[in-house]
Each structure stands twice: as structure tokens, then as C-alpha cells.
Protein backbone atom coordinates (compact mmCIF):
# COMPACT_ATOMS: atom_id res chain seq x y z
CA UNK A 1 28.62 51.83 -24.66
CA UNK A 2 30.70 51.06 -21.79
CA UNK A 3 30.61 48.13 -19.27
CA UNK A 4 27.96 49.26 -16.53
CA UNK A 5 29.56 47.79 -12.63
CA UNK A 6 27.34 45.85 -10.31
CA UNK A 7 26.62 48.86 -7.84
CA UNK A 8 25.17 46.94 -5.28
CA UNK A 9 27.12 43.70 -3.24
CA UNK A 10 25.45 40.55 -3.50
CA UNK A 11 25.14 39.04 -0.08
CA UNK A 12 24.71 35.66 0.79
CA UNK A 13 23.00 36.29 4.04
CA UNK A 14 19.92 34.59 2.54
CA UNK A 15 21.59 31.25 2.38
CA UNK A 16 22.38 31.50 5.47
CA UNK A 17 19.22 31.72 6.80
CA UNK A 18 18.11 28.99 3.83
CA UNK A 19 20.42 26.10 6.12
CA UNK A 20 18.32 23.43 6.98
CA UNK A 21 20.90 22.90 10.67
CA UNK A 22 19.38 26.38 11.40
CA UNK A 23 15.38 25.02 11.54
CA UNK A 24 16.84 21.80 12.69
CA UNK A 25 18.02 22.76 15.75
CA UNK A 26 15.08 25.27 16.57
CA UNK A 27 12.89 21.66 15.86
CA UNK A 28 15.04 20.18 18.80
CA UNK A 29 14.86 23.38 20.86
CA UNK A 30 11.19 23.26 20.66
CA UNK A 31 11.06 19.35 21.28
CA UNK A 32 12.99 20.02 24.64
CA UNK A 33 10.72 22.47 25.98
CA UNK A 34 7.56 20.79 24.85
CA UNK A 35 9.41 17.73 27.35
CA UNK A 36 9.89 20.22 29.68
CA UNK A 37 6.29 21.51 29.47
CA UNK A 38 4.59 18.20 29.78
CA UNK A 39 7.51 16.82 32.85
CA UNK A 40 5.66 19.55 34.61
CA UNK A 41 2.28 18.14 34.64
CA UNK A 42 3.57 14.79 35.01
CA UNK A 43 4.58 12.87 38.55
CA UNK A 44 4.55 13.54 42.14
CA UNK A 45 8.17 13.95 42.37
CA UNK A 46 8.83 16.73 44.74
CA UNK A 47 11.94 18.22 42.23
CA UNK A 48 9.57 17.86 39.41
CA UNK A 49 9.24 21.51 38.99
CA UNK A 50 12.82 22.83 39.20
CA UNK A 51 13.82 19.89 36.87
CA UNK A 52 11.05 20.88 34.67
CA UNK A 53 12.23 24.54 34.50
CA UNK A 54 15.96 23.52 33.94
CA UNK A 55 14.95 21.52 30.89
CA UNK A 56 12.44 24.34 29.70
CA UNK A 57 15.17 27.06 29.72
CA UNK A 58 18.14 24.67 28.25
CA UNK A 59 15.45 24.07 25.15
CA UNK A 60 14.78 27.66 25.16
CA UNK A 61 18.61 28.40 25.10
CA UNK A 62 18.87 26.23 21.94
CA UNK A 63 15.91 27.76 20.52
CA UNK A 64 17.17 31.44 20.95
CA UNK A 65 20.36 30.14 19.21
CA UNK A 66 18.83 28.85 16.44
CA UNK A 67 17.14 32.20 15.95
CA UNK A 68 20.31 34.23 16.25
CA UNK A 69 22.31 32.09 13.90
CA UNK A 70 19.22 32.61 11.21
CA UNK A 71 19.31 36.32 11.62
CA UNK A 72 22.81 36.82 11.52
């Protein structure tokens, strides 16, 4: 009989999305806009909510990166 070839390319795409830095950083993405969330309800500072929304989107940012990097 003859030597049968691996048809098919192994693909290490699943250890990619198997690094623990990918869910680590999401964890911290979702930490910063859980700050962001509560900032909002908190204080009587006039700025509060624009400040709140700044940190809300820069933890969504990181979020949305951790996602990418795990997909690609």
C-alpha cells in the first residue's frame, strides 16, 4: 500500500483563540465599562456624563479588540 498524504492543513487558529491574554483583556475591557457604567450613576459632577461615556467607549474599544484578536 502506499503512504496516504494529510489532505487537509492543520491550522492552529484554535490556539489562538485558546490564549488566555485574549479573555484577559476582554475581563479588563468589561471591568472598564462596568466603571464607566456605575461613574454614571455616581456624583453631581456636572462632566460626569461625558467622562462616563469616554471611559464606557475606551472599555468597549478594548473589548471589541479582544474579540477581533480571538476570531482572527
Amino acid at each position: 500500500m502506499e503512504n496516504v498524504k494529510q489532505t487537509y492543513n492543520t491550522s492552529n487558529g484554535s490556539d489562538n483563540a485558546n490564549n488566555p491574554a485574549h479573555y484577559s483583556l476582554m475581563t479588563i475591557g468589561i471591568v472598564v465599562i462596568m466603571i464607566g457604567v456605575v461613574l454614571r450613576f455616581l456624583g453631581e459632577w456636572t462632566m460626569i456624563d461625558l467622562v462616563s461615556n469616554l471611559i464606557t467607549l475606551a472599555g468597549i474599544a478594548i473589548a471589541l479588540k479582544s474579540v477581533y484578536n480571538i476570531l482572527r
